[in-house]
N, C-alpha and C. Protein backbone atom coordinates (compact mmCIF):
# COMPACT_ATOMS: atom_id res chain seq x y z
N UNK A 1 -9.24 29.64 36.11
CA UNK A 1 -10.44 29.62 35.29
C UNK A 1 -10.13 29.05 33.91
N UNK A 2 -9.23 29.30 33.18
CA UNK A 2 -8.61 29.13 31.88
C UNK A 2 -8.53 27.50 31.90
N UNK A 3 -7.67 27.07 33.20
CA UNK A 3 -7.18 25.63 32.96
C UNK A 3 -8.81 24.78 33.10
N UNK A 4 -9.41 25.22 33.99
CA UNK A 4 -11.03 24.16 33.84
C UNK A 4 -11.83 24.64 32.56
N UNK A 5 -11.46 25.81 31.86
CA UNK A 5 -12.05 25.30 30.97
C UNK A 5 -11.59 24.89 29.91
N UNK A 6 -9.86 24.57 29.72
CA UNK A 6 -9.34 23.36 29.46
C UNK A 6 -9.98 22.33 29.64
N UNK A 7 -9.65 21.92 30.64
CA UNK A 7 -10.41 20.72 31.15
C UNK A 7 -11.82 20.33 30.20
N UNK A 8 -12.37 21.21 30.01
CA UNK A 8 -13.79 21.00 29.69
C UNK A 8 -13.88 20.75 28.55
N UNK A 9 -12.50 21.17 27.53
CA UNK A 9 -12.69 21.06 25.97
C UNK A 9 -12.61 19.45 25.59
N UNK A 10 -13.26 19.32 25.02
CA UNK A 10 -12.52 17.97 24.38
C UNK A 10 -11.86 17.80 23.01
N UNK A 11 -10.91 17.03 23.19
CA UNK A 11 -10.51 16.87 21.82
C UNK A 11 -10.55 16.35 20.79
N UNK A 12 -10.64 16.95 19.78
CA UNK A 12 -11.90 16.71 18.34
C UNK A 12 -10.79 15.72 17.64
N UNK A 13 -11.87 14.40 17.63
CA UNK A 13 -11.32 12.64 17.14
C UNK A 13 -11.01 13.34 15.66
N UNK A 14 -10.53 12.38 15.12
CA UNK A 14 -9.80 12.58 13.62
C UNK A 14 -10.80 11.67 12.83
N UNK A 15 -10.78 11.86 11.60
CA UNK A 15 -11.84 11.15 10.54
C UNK A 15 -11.92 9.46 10.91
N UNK A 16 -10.37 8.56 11.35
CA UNK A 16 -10.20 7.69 11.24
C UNK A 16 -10.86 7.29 12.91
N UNK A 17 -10.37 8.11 14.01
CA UNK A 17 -11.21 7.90 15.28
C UNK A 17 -12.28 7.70 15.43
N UNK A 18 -12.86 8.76 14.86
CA UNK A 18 -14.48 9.07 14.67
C UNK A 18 -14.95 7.96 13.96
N UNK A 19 -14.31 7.47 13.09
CA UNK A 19 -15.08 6.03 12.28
C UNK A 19 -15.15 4.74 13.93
N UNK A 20 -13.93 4.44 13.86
CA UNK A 20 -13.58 3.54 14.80
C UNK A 20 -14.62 3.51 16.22
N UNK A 21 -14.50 4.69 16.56
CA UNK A 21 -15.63 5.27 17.84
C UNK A 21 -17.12 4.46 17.27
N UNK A 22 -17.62 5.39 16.09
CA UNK A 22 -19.35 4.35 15.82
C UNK A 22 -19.00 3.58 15.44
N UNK A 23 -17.79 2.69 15.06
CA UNK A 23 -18.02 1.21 14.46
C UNK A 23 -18.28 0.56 16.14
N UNK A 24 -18.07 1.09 17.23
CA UNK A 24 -17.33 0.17 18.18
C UNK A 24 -18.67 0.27 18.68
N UNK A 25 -19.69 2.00 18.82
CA UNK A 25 -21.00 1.67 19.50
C UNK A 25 -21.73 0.44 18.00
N UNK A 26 -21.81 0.73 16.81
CA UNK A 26 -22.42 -0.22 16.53
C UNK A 26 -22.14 -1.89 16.53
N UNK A 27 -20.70 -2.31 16.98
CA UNK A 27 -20.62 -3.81 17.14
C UNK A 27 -21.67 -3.72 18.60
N UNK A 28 -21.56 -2.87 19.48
CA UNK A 28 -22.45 -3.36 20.47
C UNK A 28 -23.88 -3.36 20.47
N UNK A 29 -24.52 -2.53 19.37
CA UNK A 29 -25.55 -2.61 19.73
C UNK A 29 -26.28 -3.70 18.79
N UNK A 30 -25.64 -3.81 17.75
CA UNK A 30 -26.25 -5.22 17.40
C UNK A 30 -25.40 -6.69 17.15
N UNK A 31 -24.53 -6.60 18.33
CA UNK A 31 -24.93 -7.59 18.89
C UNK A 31 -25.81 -8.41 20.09
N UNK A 32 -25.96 -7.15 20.56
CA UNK A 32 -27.50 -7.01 21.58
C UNK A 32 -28.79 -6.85 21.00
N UNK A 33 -28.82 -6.70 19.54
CA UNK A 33 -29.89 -6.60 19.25
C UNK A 33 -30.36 -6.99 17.76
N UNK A 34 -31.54 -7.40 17.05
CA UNK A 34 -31.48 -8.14 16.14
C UNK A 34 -31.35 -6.63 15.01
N UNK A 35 -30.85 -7.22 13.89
CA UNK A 35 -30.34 -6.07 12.75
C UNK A 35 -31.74 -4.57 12.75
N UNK A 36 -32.67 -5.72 12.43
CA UNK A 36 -34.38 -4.28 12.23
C UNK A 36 -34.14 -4.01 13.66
N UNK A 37 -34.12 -3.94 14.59
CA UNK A 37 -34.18 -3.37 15.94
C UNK A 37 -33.02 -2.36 16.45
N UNK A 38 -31.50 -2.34 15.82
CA UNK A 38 -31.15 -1.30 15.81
C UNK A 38 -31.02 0.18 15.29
N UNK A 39 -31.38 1.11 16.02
CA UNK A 39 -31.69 2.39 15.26
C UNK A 39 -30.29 3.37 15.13
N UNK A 40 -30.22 4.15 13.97
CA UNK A 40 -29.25 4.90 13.77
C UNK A 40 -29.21 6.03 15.08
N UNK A 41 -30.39 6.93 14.97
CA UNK A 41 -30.40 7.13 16.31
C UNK A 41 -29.83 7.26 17.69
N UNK A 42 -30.21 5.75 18.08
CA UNK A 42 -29.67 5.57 19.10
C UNK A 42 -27.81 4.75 19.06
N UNK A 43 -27.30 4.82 17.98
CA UNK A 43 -26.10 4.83 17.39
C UNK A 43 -25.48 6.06 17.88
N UNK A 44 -26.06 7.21 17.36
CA UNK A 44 -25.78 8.43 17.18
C UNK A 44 -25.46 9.06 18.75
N UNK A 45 -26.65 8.69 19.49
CA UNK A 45 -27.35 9.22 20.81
C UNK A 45 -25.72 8.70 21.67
N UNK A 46 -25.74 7.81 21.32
CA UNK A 46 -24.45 7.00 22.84
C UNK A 46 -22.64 7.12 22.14
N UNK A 47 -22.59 7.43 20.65
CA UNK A 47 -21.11 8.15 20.56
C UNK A 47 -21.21 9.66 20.75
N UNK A 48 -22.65 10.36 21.09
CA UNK A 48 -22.59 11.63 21.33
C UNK A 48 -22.34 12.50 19.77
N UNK A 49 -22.81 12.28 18.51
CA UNK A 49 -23.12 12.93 17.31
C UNK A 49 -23.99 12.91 17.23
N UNK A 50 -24.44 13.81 16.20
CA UNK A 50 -25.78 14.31 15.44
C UNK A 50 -26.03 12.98 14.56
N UNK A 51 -27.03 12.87 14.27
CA UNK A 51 -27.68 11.82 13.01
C UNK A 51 -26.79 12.19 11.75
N UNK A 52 -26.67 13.21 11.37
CA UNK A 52 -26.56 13.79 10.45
C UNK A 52 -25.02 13.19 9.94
N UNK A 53 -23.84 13.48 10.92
CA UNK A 53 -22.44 12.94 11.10
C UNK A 53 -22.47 11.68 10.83
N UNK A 54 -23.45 10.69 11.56
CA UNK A 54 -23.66 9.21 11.51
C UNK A 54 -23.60 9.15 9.93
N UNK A 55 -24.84 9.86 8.99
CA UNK A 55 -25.15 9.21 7.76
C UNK A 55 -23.67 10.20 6.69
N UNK A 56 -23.08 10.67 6.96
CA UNK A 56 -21.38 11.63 6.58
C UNK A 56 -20.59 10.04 6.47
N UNK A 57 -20.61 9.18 7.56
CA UNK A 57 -19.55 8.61 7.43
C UNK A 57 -20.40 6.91 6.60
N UNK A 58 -21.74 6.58 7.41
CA UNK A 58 -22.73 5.21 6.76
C UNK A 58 -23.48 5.83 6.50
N UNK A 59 -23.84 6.04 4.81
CA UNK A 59 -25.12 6.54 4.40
C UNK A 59 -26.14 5.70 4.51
N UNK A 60 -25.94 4.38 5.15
CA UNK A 60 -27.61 3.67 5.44
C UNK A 60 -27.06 2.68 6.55
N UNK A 61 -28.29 2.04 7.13
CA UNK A 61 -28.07 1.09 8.01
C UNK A 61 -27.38 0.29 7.64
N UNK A 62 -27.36 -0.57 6.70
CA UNK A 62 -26.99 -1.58 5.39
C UNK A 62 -25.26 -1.45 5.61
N UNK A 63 -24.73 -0.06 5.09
CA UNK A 63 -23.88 0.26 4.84
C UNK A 63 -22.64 0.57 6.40
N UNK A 64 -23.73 0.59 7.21
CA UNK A 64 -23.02 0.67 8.81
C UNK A 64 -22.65 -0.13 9.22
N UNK A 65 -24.07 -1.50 9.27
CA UNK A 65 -23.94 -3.09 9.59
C UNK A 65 -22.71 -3.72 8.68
N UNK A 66 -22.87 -3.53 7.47
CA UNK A 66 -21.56 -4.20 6.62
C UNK A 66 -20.13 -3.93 6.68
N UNK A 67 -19.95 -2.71 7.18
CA UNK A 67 -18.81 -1.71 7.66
C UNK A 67 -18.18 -2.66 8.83
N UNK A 68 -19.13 -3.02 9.94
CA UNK A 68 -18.61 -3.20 11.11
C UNK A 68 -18.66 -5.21 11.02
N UNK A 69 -18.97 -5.44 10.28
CA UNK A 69 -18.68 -6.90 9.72
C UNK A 69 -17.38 -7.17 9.10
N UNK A 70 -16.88 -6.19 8.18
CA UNK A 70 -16.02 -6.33 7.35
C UNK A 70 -14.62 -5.79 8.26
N UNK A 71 -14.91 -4.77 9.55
CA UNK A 71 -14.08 -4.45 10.00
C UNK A 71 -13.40 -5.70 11.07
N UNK A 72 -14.50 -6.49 11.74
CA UNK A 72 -14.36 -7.72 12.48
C UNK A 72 -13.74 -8.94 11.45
N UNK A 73 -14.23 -8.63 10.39
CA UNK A 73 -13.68 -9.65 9.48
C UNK A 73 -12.05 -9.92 9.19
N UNK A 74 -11.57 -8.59 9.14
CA UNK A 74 -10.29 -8.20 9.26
C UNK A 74 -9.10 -8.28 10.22
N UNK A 75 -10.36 -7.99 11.47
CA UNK A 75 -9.23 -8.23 12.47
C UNK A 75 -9.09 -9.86 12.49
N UNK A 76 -9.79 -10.35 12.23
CA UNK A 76 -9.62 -11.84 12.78
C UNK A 76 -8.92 -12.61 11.57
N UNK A 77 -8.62 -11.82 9.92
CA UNK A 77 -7.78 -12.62 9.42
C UNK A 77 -6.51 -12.19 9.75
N UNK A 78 -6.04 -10.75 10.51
CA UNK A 78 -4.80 -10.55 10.58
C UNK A 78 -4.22 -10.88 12.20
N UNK A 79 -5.13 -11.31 12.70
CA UNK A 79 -4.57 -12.45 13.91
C UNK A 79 -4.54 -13.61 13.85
N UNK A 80 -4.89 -14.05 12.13
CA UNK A 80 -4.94 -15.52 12.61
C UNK A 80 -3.64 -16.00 10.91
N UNK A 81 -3.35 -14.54 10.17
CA UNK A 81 -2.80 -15.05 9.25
C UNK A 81 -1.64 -15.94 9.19
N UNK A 82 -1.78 -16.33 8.38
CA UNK A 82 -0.08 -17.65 7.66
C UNK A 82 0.97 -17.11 8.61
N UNK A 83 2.05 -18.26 8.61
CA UNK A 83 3.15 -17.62 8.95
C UNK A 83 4.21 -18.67 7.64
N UNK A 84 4.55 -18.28 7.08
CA UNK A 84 5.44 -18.95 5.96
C UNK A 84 6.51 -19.71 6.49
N UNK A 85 6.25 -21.06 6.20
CA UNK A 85 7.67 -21.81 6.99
C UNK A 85 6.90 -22.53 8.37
N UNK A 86 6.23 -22.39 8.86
CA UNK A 86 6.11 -22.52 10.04
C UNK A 86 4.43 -23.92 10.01
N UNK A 87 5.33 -25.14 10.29
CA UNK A 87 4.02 -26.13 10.13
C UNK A 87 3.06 -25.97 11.01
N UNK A 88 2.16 -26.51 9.99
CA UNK A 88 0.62 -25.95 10.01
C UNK A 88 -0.09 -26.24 11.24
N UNK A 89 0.52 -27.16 12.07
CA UNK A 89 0.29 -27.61 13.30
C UNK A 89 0.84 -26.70 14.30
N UNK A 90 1.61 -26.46 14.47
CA UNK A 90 2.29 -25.40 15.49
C UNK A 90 1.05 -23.82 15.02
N UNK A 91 0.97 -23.61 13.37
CA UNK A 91 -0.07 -22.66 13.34
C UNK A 91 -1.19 -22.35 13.86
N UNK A 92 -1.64 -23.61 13.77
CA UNK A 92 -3.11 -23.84 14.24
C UNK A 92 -3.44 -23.53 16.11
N UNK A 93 -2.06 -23.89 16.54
CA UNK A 93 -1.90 -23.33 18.27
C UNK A 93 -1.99 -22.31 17.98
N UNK A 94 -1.43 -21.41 17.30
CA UNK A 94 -0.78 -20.09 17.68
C UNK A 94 -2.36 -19.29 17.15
N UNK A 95 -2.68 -19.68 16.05
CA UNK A 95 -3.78 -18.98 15.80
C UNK A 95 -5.00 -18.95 16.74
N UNK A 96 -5.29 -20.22 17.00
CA UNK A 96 -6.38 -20.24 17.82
C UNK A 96 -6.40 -19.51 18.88
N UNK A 97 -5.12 -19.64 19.32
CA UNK A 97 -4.64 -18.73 20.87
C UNK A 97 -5.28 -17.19 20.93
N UNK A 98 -4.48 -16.37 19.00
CA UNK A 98 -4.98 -15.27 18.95
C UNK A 98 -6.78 -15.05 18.59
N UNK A 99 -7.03 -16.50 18.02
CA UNK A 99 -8.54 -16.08 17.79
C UNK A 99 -9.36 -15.84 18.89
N UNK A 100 -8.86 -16.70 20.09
CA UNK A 100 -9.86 -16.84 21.24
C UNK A 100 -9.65 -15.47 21.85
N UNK A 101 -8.41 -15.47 22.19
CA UNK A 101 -8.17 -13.76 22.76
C UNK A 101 -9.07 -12.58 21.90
N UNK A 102 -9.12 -12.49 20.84
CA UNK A 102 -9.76 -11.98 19.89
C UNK A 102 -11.35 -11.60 20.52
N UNK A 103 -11.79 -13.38 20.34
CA UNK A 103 -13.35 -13.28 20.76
C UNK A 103 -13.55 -13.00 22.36
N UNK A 104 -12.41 -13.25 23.36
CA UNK A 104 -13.00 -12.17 24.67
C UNK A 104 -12.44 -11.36 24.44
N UNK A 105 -11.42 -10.68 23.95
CA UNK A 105 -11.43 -9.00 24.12
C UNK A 105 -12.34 -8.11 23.66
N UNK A 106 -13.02 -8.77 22.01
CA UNK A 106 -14.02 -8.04 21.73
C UNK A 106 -15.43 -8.78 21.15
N UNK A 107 -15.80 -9.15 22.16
CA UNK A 107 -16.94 -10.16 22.44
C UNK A 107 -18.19 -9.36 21.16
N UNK A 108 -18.18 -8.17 22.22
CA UNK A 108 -19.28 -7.44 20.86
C UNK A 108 -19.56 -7.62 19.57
N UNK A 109 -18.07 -7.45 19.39
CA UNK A 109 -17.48 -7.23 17.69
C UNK A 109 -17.75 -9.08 16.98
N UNK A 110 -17.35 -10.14 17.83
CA UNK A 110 -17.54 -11.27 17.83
C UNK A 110 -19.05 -11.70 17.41
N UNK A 111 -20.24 -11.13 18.00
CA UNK A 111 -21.75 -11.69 18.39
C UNK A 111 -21.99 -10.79 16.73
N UNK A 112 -21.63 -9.49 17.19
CA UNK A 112 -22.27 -8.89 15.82
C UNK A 112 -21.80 -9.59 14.67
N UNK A 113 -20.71 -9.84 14.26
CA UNK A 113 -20.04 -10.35 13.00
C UNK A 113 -21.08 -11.12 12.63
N UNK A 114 -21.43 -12.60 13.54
CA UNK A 114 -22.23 -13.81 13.61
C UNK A 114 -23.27 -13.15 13.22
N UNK A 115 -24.43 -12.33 13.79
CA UNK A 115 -25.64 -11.84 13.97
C UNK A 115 -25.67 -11.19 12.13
N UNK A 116 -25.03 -11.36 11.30
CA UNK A 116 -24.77 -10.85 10.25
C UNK A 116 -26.06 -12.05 9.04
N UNK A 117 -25.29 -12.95 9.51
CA UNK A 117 -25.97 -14.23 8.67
C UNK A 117 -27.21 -14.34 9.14
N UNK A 118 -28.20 -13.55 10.35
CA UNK A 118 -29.56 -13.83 10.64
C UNK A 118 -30.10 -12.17 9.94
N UNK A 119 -29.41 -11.45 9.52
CA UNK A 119 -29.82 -10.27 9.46
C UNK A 119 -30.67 -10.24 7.81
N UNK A 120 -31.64 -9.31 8.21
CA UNK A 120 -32.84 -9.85 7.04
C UNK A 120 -32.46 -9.37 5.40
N UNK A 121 -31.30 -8.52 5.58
CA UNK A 121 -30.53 -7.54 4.48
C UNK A 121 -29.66 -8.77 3.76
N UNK A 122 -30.16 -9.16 2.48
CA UNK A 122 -28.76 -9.63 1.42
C UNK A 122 -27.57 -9.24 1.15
N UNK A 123 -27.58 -8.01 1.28
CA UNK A 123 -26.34 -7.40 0.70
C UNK A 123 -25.34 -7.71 2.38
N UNK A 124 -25.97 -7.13 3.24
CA UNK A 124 -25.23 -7.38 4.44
C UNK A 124 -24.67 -9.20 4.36
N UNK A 125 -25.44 -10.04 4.56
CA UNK A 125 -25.22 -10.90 4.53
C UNK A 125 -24.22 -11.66 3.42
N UNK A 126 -24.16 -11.26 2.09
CA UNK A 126 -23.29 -11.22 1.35
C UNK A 126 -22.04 -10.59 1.82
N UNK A 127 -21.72 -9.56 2.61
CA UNK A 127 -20.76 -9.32 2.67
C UNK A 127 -20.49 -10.43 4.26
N UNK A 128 -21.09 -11.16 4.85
CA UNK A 128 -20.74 -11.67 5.96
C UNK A 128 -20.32 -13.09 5.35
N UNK A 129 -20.91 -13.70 4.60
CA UNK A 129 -20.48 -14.89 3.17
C UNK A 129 -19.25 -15.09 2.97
N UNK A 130 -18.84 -13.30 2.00
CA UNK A 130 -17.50 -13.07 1.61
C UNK A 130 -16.07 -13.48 2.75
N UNK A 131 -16.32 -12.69 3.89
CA UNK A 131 -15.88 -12.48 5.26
C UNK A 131 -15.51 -13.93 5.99
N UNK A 132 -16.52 -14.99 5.65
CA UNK A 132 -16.46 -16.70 5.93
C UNK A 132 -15.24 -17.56 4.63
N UNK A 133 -15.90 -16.97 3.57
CA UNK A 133 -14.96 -17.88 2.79
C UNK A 133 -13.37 -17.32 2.72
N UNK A 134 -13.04 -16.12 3.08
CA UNK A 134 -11.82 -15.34 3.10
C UNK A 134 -11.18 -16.23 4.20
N UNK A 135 -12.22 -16.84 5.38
CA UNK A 135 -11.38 -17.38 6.21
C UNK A 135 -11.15 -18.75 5.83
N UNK A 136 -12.16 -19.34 5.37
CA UNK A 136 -12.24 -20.22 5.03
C UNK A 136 -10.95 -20.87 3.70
N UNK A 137 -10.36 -19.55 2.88
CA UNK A 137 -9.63 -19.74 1.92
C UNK A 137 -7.91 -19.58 2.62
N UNK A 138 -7.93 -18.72 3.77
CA UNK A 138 -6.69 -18.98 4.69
C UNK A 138 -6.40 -20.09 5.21
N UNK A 139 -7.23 -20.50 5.75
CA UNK A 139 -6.65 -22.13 6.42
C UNK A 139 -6.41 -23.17 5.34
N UNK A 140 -7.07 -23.14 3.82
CA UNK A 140 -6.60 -24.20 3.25
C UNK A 140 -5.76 -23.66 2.41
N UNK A 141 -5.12 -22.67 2.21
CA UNK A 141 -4.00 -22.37 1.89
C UNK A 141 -2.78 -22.49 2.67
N UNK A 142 -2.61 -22.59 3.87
CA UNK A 142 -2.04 -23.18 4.97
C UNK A 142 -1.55 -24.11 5.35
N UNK A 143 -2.91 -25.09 4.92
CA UNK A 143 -2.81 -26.38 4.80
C UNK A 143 -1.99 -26.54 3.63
N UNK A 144 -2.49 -26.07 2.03
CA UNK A 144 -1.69 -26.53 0.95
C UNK A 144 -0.06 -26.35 1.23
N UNK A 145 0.08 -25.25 1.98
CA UNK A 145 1.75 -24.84 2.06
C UNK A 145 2.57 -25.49 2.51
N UNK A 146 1.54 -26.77 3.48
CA UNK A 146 2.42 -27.55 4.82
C UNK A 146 2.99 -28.80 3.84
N UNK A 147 4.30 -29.44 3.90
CA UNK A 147 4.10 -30.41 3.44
C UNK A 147 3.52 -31.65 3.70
N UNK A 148 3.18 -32.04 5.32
CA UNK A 148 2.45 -32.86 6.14
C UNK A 148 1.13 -33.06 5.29
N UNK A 149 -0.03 -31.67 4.92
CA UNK A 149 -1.18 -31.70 4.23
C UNK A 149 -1.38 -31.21 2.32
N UNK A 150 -0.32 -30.83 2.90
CA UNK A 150 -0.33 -30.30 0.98
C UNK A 150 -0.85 -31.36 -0.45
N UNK A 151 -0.63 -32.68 -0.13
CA UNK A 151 -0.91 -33.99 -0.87
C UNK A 151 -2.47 -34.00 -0.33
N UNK A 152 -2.73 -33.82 0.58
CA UNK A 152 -4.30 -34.22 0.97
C UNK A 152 -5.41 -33.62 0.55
N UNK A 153 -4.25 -32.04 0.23
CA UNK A 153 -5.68 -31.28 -0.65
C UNK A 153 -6.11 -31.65 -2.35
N UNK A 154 -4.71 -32.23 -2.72
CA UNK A 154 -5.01 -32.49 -3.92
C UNK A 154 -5.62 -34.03 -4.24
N UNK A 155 -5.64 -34.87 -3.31
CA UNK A 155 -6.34 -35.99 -3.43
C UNK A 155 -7.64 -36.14 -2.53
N UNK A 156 -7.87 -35.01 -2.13
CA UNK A 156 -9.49 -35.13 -1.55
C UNK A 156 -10.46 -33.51 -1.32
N UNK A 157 -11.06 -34.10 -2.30
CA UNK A 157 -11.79 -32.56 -2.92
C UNK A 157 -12.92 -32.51 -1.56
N UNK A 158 -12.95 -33.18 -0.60
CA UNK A 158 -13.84 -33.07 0.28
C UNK A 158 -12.96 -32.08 1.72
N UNK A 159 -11.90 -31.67 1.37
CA UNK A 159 -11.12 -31.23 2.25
C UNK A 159 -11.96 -29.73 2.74
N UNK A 160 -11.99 -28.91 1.52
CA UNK A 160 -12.91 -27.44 1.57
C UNK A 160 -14.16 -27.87 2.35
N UNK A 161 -15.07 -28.70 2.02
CA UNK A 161 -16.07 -28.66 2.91
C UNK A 161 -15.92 -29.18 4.31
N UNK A 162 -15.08 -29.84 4.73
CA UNK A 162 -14.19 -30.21 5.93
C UNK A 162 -14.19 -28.97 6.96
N UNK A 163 -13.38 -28.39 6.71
CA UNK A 163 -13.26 -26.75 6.77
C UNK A 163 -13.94 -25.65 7.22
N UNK A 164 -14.79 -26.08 5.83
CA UNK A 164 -16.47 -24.65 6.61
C UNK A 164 -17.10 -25.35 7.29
N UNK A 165 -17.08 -26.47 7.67
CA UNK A 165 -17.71 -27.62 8.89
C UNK A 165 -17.14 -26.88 9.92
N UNK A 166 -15.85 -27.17 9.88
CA UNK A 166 -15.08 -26.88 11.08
C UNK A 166 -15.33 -25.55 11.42
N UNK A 167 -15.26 -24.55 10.69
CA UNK A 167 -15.55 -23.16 11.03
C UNK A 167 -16.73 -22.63 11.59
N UNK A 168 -17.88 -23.26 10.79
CA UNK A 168 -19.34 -23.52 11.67
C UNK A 168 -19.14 -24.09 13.46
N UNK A 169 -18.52 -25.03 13.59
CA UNK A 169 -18.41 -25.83 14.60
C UNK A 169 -17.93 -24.86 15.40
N UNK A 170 -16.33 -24.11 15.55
CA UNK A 170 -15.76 -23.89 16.36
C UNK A 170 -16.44 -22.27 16.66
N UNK A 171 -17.31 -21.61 15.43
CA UNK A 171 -18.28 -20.40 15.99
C UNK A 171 -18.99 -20.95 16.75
N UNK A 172 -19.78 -21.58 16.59
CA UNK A 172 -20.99 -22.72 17.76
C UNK A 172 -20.25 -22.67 19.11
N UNK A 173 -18.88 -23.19 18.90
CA UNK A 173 -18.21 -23.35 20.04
C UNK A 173 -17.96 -22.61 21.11
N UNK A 174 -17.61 -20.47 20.33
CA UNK A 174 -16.74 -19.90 21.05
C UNK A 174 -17.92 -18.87 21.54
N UNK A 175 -19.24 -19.35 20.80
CA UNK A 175 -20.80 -18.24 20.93
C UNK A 175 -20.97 -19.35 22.27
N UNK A 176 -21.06 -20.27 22.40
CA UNK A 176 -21.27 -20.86 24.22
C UNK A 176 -20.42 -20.67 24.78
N UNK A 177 -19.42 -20.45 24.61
CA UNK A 177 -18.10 -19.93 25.68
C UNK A 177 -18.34 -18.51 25.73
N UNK A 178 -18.83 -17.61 25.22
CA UNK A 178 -19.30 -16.50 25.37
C UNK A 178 -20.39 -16.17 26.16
N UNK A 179 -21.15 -16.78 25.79
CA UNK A 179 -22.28 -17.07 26.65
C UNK A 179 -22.39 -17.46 28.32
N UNK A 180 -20.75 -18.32 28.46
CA UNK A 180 -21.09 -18.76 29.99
C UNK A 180 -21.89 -20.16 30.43
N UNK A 181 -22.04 -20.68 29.02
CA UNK A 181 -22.85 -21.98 29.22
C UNK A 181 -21.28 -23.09 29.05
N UNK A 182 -20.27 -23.23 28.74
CA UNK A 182 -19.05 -24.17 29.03
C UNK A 182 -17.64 -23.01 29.85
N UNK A 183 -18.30 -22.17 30.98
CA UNK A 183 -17.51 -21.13 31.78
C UNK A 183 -16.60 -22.04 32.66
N UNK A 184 -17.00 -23.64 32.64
CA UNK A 184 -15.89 -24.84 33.44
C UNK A 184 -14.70 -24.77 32.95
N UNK A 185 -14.87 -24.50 30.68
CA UNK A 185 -14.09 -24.54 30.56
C UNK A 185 -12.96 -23.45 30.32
N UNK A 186 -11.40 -23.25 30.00
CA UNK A 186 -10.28 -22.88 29.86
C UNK A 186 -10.55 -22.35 28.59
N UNK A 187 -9.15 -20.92 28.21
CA UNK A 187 -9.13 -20.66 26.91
C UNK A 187 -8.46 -22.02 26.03
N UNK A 188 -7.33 -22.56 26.88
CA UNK A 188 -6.52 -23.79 26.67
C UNK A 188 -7.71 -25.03 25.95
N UNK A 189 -8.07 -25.12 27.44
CA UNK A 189 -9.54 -26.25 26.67
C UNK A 189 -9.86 -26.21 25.54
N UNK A 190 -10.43 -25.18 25.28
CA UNK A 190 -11.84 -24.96 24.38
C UNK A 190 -10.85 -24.40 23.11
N UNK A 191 -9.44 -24.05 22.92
CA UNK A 191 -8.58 -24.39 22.33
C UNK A 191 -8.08 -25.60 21.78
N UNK A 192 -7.69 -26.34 22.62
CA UNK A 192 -7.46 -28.20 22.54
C UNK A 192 -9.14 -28.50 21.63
N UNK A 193 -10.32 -28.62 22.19
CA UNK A 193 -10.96 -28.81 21.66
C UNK A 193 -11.70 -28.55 20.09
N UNK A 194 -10.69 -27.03 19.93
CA UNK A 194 -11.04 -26.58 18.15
C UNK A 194 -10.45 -27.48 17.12
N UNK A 195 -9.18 -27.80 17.84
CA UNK A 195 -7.95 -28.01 17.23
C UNK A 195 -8.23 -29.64 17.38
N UNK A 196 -8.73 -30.05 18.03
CA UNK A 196 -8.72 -31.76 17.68
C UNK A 196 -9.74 -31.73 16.46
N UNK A 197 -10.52 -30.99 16.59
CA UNK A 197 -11.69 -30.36 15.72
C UNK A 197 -11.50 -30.72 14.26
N UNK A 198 -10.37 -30.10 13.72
CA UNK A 198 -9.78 -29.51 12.61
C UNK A 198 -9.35 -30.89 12.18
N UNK A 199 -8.45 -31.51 13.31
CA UNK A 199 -7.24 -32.34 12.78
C UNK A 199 -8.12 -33.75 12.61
N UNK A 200 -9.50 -33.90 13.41
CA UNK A 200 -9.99 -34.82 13.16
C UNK A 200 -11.06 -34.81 11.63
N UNK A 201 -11.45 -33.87 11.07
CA UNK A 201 -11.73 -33.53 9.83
C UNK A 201 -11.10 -33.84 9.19
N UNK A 202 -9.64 -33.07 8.76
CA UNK A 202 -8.99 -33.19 7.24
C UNK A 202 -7.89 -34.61 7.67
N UNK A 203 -8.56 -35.17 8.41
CA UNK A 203 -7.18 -36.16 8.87
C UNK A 203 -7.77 -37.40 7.68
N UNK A 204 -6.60 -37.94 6.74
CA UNK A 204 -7.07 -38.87 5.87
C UNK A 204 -7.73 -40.17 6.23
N UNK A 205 -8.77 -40.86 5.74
CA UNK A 205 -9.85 -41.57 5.95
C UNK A 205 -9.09 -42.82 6.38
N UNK A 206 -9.45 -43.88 7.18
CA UNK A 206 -9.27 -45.13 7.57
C UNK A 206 -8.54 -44.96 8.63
């Protein structure tokens, strides 16, 4: 009798679990759903807490949505950060490799991040802005470090907008590979294809 109702206890998540747990129901539910259409609620309802716990850890929707932006934001600069020494070309494999793995392991976390910039909240969206140019400020620091590109940033101020082109492009890219609309293609592919991406951008003119 004792051991089933063992069995039956569960064991009480830690402050840092318990965050992680609703960040993970809310990457899913809006990325299934547009920002005004997800309810705290039903947040609450499917990690199995009270409302009450929900607004303990996000005191507003605002503050939930931006949470789980900033948390996606993170993972994807520390899979895709610098490696010192290591040219920027060989980087650009290695990163992409981890970005793509990234966007199918956590597809959710992927759609929601995106779904940030349609969401009707400024402040959210400001923090999804911040989250773009952070990446946006890794790769051309990357670039500056390489000696192959390091001269190119300083003689072509068109390099930065190069960049958030490219970053636009290869989200476009990995939201239809998500989707199942280019499922012909490979992680390899659609890899090869970021990466000619990039190199055909900042590659110097003529």
């Amino acid at each position: 009798m004792a051991a089933h109702q063992g069995e039956r206890v569960r064991r009480r998540l830690s402050t840092g679990e318990r965050r992680e747990q609703l960040l993970s129901v809310g990457a899913r539910l809006f990325s299934e759903n547009p920002y005004d259409e997800v309810r705290i609620e039903r947040v609450a309802e499917i990690a199995g807490v009270s409302r009450g716990l929900l607004y303990h850890y996000f005191p507003t929707k605002r503050d939930f949505f931006a949470a789980v932006v900033e948390r996606e934001s993170e993972r994807m600069l520390r899979m895709t950060a610098a490696v010192p020494g290591v040219p920027v070309r060989e980087q650009l494999t290695a990163g992409l490799d981890a970005y793509l793995e990234y966007v199918r392991t956590h597809a959710h976390g992927y759609r929601a991040f995106h779904r940030a910039d349609a969401a009707g909240d400024r402040a959210v969206r400001r923090v999804y802005q911040r989250a773009l140019a952070a990446q946006e400020q890794q790769i051309l620091a990357a670039l500056a470090a390489d000696p192959e590109f390091g001269a190119l940033l300083r003689d072509r101020p068109d390099v930065r907008l190069a960049v958030r082109g490219w970053l636009a492009f290869t989200t476009a890219v990995c939201l239809e590979w998500l989707r199942g609309s280019d499922a012909s293609l490979s992680r390899e592919q659609v890899r090869e294809l970021c990466a000619r991406a990039l190199w055909g951008v900042v590659a110097p003119p003529g």
